[in-house]
C-alpha atoms as a PDB file:
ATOM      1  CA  UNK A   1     -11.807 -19.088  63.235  1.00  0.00           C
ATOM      2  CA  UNK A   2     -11.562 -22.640  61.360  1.00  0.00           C
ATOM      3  CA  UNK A   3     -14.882 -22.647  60.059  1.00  0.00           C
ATOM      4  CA  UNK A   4     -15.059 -18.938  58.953  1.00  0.00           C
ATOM      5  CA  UNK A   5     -11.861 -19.760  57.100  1.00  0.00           C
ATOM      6  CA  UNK A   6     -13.741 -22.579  55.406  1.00  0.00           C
ATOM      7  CA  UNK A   7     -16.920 -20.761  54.922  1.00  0.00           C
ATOM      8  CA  UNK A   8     -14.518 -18.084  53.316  1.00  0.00           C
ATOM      9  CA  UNK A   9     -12.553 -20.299  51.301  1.00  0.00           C
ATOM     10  CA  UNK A  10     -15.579 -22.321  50.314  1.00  0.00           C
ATOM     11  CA  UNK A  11     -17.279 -18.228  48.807  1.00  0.00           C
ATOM     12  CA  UNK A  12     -14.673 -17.802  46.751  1.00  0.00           C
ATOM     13  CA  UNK A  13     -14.922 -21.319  45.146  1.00  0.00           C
ATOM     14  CA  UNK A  14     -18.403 -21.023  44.746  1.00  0.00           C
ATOM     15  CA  UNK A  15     -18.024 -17.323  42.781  1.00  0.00           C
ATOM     16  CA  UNK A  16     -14.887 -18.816  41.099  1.00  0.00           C
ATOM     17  CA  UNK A  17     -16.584 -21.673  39.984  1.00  0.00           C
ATOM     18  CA  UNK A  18     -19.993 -18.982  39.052  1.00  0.00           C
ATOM     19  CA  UNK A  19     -17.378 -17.065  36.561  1.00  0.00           C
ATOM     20  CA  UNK A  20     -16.053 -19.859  34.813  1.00  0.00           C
ATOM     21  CA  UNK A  21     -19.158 -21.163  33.922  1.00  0.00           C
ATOM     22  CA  UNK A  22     -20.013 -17.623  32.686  1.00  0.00           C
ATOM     23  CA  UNK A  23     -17.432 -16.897  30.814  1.00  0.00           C
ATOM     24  CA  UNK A  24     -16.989 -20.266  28.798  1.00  0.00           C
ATOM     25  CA  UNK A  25     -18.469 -20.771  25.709  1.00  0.00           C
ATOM     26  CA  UNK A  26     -22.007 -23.155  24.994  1.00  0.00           C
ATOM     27  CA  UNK A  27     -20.611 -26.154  23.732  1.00  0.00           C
ATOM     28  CA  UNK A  28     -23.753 -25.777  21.826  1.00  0.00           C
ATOM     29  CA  UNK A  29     -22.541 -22.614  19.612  1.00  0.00           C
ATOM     30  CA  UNK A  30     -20.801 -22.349  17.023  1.00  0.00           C
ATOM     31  CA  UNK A  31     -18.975 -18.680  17.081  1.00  0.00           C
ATOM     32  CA  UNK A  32     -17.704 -17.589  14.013  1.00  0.00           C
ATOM     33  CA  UNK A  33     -15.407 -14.831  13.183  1.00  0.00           C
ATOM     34  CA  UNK A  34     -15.327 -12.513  10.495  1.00  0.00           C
ATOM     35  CA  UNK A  35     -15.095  -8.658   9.660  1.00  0.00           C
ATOM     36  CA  UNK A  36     -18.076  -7.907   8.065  1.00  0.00           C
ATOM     37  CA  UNK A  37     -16.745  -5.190   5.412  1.00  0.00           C
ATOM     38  CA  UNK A  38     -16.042  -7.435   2.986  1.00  0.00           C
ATOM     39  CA  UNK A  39     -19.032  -7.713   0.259  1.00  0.00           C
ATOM     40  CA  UNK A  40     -19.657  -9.717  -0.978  1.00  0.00           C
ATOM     41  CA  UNK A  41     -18.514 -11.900   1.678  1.00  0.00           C
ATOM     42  CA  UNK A  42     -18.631 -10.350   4.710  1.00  0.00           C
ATOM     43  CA  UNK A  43     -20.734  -7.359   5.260  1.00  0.00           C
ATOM     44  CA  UNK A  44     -23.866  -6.488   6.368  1.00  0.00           C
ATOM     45  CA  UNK A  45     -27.385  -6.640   4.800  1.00  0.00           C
ATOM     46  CA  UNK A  46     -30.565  -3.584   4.592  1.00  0.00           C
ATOM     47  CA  UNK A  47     -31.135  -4.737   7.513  1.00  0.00           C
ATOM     48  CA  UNK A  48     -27.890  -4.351   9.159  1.00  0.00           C
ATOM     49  CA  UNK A  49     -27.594  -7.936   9.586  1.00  0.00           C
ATOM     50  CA  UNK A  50     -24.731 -10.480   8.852  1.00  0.00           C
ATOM     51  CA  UNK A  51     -24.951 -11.264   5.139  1.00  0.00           C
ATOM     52  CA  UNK A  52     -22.870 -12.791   2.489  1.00  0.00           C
ATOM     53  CA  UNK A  53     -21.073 -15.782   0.989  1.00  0.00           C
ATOM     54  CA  UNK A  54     -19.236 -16.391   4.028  1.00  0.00           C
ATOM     55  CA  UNK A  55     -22.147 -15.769   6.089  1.00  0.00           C
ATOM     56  CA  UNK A  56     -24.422 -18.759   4.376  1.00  0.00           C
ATOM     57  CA  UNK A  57     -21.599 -21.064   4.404  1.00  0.00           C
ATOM     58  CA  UNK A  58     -20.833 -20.304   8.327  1.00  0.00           C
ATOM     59  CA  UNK A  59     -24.360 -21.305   8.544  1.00  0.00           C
ATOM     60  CA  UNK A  60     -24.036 -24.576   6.536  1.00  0.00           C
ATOM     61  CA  UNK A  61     -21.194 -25.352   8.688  1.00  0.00           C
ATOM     62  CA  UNK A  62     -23.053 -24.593  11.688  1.00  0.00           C
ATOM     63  CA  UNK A  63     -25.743 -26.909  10.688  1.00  0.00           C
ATOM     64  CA  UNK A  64     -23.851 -29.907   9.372  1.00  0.00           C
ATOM     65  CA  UNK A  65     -21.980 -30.147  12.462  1.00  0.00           C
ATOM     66  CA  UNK A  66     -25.277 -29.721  14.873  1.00  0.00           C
ATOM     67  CA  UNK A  67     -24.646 -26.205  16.712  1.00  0.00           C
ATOM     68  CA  UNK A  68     -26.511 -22.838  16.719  1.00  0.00           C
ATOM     69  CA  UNK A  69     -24.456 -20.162  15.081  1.00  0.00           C
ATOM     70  CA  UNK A  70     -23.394 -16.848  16.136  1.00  0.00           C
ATOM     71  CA  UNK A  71     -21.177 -14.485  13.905  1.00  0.00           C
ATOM     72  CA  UNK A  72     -18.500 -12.354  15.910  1.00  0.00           C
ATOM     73  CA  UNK A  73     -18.188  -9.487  13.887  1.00  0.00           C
ATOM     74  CA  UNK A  74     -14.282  -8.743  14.910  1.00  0.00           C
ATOM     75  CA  UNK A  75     -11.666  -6.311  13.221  1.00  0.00           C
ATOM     76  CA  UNK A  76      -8.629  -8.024  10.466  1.00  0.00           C
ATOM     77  CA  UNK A  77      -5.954  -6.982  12.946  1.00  0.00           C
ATOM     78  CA  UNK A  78      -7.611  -8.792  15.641  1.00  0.00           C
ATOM     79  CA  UNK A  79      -9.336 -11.671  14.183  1.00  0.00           C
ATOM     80  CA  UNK A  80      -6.031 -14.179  14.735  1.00  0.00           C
ATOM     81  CA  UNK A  81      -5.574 -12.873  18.068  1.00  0.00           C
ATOM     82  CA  UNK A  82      -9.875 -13.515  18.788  1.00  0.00           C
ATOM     83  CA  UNK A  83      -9.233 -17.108  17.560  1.00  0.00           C
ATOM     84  CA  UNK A  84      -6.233 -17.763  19.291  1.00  0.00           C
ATOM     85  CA  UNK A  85      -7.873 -16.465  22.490  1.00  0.00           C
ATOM     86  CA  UNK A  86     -10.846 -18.349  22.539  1.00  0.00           C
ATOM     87  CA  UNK A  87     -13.079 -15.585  21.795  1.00  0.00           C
ATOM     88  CA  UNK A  88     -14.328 -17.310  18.513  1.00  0.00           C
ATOM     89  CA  UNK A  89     -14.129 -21.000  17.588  1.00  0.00           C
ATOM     90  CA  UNK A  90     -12.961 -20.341  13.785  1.00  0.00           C
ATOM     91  CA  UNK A  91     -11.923 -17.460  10.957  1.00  0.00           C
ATOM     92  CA  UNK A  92     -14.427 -17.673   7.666  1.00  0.00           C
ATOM     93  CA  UNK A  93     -12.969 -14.109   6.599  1.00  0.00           C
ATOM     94  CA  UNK A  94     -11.710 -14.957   3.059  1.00  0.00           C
ATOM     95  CA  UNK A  95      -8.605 -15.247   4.552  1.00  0.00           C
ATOM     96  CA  UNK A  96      -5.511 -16.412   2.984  1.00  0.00           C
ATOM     97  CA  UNK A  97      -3.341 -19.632   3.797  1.00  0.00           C
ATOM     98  CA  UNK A  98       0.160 -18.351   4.341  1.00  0.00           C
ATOM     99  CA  UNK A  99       3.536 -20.206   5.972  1.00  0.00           C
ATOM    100  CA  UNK A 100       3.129 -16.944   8.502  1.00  0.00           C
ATOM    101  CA  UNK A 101      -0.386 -17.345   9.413  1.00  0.00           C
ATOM    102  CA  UNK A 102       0.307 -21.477   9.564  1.00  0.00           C
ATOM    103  CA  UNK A 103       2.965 -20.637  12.731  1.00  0.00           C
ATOM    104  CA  UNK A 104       0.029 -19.239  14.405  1.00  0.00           C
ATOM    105  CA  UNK A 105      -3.200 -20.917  13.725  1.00  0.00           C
ATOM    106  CA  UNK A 106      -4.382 -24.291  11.494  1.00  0.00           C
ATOM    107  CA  UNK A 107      -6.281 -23.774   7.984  1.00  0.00           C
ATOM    108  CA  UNK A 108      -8.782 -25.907   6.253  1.00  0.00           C
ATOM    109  CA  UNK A 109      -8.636 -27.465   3.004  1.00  0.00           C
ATOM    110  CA  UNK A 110      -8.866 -24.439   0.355  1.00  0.00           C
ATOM    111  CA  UNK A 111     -12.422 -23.289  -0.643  1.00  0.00           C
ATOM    112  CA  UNK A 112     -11.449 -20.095  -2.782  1.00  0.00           C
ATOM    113  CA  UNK A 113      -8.191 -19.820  -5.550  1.00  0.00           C
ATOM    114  CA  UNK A 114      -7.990 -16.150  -5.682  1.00  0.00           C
ATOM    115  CA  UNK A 115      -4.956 -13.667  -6.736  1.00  0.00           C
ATOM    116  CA  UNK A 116      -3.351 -10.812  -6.009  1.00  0.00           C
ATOM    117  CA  UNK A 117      -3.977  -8.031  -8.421  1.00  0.00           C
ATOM    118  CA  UNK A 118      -3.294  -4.593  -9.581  1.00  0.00           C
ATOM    119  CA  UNK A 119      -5.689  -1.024  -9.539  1.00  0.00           C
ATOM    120  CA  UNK A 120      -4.045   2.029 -11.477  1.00  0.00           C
ATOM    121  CA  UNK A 121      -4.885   4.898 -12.639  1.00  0.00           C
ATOM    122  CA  UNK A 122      -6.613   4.617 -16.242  1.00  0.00           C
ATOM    123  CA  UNK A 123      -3.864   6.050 -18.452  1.00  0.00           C
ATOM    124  CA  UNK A 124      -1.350   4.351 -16.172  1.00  0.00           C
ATOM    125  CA  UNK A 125       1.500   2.564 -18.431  1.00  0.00           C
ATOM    126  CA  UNK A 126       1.992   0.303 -15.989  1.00  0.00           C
ATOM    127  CA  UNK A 127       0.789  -3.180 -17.138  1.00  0.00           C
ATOM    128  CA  UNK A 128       2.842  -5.281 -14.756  1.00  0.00           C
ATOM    129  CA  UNK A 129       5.054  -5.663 -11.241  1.00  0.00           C
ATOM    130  CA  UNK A 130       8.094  -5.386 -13.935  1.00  0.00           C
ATOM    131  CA  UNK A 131       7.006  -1.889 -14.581  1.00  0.00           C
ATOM    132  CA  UNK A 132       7.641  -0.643 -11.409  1.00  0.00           C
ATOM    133  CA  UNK A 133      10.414   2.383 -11.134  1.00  0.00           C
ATOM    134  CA  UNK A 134      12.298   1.830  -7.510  1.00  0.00           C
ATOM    135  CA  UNK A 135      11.850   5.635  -6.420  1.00  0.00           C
ATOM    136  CA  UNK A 136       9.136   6.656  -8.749  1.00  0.00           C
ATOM    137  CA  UNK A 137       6.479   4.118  -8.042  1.00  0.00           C
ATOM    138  CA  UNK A 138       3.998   4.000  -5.612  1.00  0.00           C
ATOM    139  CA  UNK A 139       2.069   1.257  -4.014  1.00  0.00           C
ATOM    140  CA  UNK A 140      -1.288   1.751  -1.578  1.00  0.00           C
ATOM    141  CA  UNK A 141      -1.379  -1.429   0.331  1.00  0.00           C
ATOM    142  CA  UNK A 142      -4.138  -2.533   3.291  1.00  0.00           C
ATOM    143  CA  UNK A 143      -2.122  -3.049   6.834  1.00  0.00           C
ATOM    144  CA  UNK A 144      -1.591  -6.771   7.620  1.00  0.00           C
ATOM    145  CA  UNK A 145      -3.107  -8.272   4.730  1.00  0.00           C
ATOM    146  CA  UNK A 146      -1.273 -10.945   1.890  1.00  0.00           C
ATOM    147  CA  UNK A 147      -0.876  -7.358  -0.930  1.00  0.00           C
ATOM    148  CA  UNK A 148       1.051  -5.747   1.821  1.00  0.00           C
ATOM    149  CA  UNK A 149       3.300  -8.942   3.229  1.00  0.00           C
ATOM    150  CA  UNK A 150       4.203  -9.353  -0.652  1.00  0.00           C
ATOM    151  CA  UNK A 151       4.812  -5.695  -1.416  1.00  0.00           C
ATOM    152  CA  UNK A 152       7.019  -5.589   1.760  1.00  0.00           C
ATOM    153  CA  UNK A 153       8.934  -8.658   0.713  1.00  0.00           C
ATOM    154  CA  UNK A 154       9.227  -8.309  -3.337  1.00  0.00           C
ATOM    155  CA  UNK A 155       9.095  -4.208  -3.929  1.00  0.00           C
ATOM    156  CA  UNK A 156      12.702  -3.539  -2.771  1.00  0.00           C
ATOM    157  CA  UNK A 157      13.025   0.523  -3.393  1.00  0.00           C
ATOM    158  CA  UNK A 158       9.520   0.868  -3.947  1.00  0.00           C
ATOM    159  CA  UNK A 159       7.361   3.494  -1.664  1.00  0.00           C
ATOM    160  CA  UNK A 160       4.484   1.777   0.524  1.00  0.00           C
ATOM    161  CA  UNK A 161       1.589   3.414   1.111  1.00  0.00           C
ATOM    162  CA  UNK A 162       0.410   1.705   4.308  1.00  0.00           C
ATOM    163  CA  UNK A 163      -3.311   2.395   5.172  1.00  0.00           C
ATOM    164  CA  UNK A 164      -5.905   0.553   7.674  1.00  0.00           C
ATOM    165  CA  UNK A 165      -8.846   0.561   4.704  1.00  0.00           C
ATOM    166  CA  UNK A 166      -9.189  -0.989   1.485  1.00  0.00           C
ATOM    167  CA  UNK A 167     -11.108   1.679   0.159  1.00  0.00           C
ATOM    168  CA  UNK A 168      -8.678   4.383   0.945  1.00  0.00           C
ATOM    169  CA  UNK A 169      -6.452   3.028  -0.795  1.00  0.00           C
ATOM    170  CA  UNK A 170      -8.365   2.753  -3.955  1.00  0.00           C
ATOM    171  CA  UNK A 171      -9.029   6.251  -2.573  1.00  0.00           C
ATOM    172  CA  UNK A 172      -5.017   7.233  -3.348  1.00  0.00           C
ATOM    173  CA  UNK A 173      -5.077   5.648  -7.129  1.00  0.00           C
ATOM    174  CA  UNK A 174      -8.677   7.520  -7.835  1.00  0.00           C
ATOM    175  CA  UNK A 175      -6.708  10.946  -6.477  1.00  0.00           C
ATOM    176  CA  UNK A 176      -3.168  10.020  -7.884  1.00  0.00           C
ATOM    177  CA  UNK A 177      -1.301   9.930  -4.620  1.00  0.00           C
ATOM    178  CA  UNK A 178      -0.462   6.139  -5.366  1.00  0.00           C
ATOM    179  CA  UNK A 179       0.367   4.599  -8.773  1.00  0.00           C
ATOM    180  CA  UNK A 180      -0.798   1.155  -7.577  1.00  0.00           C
ATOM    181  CA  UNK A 181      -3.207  -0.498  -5.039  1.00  0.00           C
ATOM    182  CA  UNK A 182      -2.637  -4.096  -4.649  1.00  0.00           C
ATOM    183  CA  UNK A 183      -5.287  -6.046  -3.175  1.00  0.00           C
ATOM    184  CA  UNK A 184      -7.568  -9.262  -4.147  1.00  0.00           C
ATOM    185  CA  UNK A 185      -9.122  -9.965  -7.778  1.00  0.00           C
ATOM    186  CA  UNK A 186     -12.805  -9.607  -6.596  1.00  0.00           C
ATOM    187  CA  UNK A 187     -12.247  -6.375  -4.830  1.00  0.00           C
ATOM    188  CA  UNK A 188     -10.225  -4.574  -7.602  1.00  0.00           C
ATOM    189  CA  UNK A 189     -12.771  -5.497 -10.067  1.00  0.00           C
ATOM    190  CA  UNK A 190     -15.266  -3.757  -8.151  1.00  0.00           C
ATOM    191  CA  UNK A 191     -13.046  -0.921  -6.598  1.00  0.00           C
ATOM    192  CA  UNK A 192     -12.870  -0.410 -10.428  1.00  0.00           C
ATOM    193  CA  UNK A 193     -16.341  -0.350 -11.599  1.00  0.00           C
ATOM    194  CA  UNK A 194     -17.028   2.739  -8.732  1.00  0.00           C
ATOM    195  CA  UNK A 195     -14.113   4.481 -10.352  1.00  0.00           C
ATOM    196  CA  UNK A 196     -14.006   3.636 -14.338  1.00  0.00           C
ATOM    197  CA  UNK A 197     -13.310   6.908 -15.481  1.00  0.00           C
ATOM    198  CA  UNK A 198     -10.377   7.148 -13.116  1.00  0.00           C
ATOM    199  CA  UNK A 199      -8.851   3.624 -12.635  1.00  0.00           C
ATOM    200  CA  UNK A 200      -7.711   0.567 -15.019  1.00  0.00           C
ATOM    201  CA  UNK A 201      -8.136  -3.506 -13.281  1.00  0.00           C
ATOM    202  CA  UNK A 202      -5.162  -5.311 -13.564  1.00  0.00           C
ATOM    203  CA  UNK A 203      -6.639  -8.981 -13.063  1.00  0.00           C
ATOM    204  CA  UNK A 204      -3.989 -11.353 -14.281  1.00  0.00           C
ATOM    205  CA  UNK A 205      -2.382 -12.425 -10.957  1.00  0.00           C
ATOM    206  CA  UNK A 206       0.960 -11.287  -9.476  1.00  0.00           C
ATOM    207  CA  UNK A 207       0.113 -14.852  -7.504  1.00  0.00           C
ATOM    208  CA  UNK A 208      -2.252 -16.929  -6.791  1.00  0.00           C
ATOM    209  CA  UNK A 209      -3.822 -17.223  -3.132  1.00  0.00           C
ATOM    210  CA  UNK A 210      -6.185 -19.610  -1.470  1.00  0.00           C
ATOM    211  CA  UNK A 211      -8.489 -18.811   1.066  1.00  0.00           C
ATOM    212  CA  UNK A 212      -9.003 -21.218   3.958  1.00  0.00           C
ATOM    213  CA  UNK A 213     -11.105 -21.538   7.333  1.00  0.00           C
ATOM    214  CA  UNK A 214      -8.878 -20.710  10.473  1.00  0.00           C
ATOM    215  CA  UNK A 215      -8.710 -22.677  13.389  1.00  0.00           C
ATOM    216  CA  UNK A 216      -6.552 -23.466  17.018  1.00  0.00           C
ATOM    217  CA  UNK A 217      -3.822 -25.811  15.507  1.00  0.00           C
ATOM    218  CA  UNK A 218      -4.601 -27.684  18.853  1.00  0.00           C
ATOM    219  CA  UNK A 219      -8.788 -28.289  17.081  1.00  0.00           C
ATOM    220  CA  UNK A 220      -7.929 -31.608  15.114  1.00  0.00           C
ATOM    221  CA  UNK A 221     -11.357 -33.132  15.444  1.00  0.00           C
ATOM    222  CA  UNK A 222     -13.418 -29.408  14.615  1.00  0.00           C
ATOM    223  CA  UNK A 223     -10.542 -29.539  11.373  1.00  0.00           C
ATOM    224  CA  UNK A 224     -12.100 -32.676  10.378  1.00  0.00           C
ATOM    225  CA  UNK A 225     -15.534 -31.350  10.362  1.00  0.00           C
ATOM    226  CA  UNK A 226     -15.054 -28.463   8.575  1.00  0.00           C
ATOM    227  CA  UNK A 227     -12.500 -30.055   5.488  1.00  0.00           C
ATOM    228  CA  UNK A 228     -15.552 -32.764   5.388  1.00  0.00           C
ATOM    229  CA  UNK A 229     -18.356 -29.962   5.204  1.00  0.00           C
ATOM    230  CA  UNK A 230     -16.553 -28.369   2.785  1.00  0.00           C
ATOM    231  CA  UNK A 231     -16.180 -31.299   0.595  1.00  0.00           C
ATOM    232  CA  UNK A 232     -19.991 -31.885   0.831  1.00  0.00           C
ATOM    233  CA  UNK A 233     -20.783 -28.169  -0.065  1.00  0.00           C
ATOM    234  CA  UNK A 234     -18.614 -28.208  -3.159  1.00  0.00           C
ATOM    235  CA  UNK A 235     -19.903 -31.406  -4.374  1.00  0.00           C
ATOM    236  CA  UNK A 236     -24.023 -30.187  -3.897  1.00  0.00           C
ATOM    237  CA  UNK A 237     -23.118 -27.025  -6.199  1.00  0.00           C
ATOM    238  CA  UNK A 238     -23.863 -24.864  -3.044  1.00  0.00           C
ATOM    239  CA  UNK A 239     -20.102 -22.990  -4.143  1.00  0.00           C
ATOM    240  CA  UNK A 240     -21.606 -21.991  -7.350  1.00  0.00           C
ATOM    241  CA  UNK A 241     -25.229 -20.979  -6.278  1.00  0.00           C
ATOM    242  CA  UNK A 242     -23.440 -18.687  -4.148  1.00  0.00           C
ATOM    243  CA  UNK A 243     -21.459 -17.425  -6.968  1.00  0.00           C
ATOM    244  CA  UNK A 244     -24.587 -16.660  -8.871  1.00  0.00           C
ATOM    245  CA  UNK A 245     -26.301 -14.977  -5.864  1.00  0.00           C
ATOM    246  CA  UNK A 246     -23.929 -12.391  -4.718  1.00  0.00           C
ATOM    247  CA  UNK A 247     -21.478 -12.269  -8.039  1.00  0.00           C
ATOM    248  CA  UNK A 248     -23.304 -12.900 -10.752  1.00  0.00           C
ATOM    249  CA  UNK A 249     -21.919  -9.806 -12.787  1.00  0.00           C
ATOM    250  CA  UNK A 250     -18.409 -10.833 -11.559  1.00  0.00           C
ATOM    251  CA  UNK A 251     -18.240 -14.171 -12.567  1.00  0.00           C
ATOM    252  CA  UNK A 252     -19.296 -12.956 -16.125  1.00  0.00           C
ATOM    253  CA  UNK A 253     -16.751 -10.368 -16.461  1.00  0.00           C
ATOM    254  CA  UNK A 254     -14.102 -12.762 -15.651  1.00  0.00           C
ATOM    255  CA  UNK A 255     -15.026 -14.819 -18.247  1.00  0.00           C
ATOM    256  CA  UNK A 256     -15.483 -12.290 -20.817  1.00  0.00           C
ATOM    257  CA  UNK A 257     -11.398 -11.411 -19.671  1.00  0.00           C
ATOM    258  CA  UNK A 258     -10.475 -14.581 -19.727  1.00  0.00           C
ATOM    259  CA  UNK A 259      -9.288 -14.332 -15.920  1.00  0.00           C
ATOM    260  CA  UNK A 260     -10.004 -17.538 -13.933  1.00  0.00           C
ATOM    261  CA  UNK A 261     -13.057 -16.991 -11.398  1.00  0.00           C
ATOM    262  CA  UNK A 262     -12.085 -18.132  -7.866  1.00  0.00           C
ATOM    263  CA  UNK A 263     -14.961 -21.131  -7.667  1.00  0.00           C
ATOM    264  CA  UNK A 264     -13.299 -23.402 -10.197  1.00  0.00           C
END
């Protein structure tokens, strides 16, 4: 009875030991998170592959720090949750540095000065936050992203308009069931070039935002890496070749407004 105890005990160690090994990560990978619906950051290419600023600096990352790279392609509501999990190593989402997000997870040095910004209707009066009517106005915001943590903080008396896509709610300013959608400079630019004859950018800043890799505040050494990687990149122009890849007609219409692009 001894023995078939051991021999038992002995099985289960074996498949215990079997399923650990199978369900940890290579060492050898990098795994990178991101929600690829994002252009020109994150999204996918013709060819329904990864593609995008974010996606060429994941794999400069991945090859300054000597790993193969694979790209997670995980939802914005559960992208902190992925990281904090151990499902991905890091966040390169264009994602904001907050004081929330900072009780959760670590951030990089900044890569990306970006702003919060306005979409209205084209004969809108509205020209800034200060022309907002408590009980009148109405602002689309994306769920858990920095336009609707402001909105929820700042707009006292002002209707929310909470919705899970950024394009519906440039969808409810196009159709007048929102006044406002406040979102990111780069994607109210081009939410507004699909809609001209219906919509008027906003691109002065409410405030100004920095994007940042995430990682597990417990990753000090992986930290290291990427702040030094990013250093590298910035010096070797590989920032601006980006810029003049995949926004080209962005970065000129910023400067022909006057409005700070976000590689500066």
């Amino acid at each position: 009875m001894c023995v078939m105890k051991l021999l038992r005990w002995l099985s289960i160690a074996l498949l215990a030991s079997i399923c650990l090994s199978s369900c940890n990560k290579d060492d050898s990978t990098l795994v990178v998170g991101m929600e690829l619906a994002y252009p020109p950051f994150e999204m996918r290419g013709p060819d329904n592959q990864p593609d995008g600023i974010s996606v060429r600096m994941a794999e400069g990352l991945a090859e300054s720090v000597g790993k193969e790279l694979e790209i997670r392609d995980v939802e914005w509501s559960g992208i902190i949750p992925a990281l904090q999990s151990g499902k991905i190593d890091l966040i390169i989402s264009s994602m904001t540095r907050t004081p929330e997000r900072e009780k959760a997870i670590a951030f990089s040095d900044g890569y990306v000065t970006n702003g919060l910004c306005m979409l209205v209707a084209k004969d809108s009066p509205i020209q800034s936050v200060g022309d907002f009517v408590p009980g009148e106005t109405r602002v689309a915001v994306k769920m858990a992203t920095t336009g609707h943590q402001w909105a929820t903080s700042n707009l006292e008396g002002i209707e929310l308009i909470k919705l899970d896509e950024a394009a519906a709610c440039a969808l409810e300013v196009v159709q007048g069931k929102a006044d406002v959608f406040i979102y990111d400079q780069i994607s109210i630019y081009q939410f507004w070039k699909q809609n001209e004859d219906k919509t008027r950018p906003i691109l002065n800043p409410i405030r100004e935002e920095t994007w940042a890799v995430g990682l597990r505040q417990e990753d000090e050494a992986l930290k290291a890496q990427v702040n030094d990687f990013l250093k590298d990149y910035r010096e070797a122009g590989k920032f601006d070749e980006l810029a003049e890849r995949y926004m080209a007609e962005q970065k000129s219409a910023f400067e022909s407004m006057e409005v700070p692009f976000i590689f500066h």
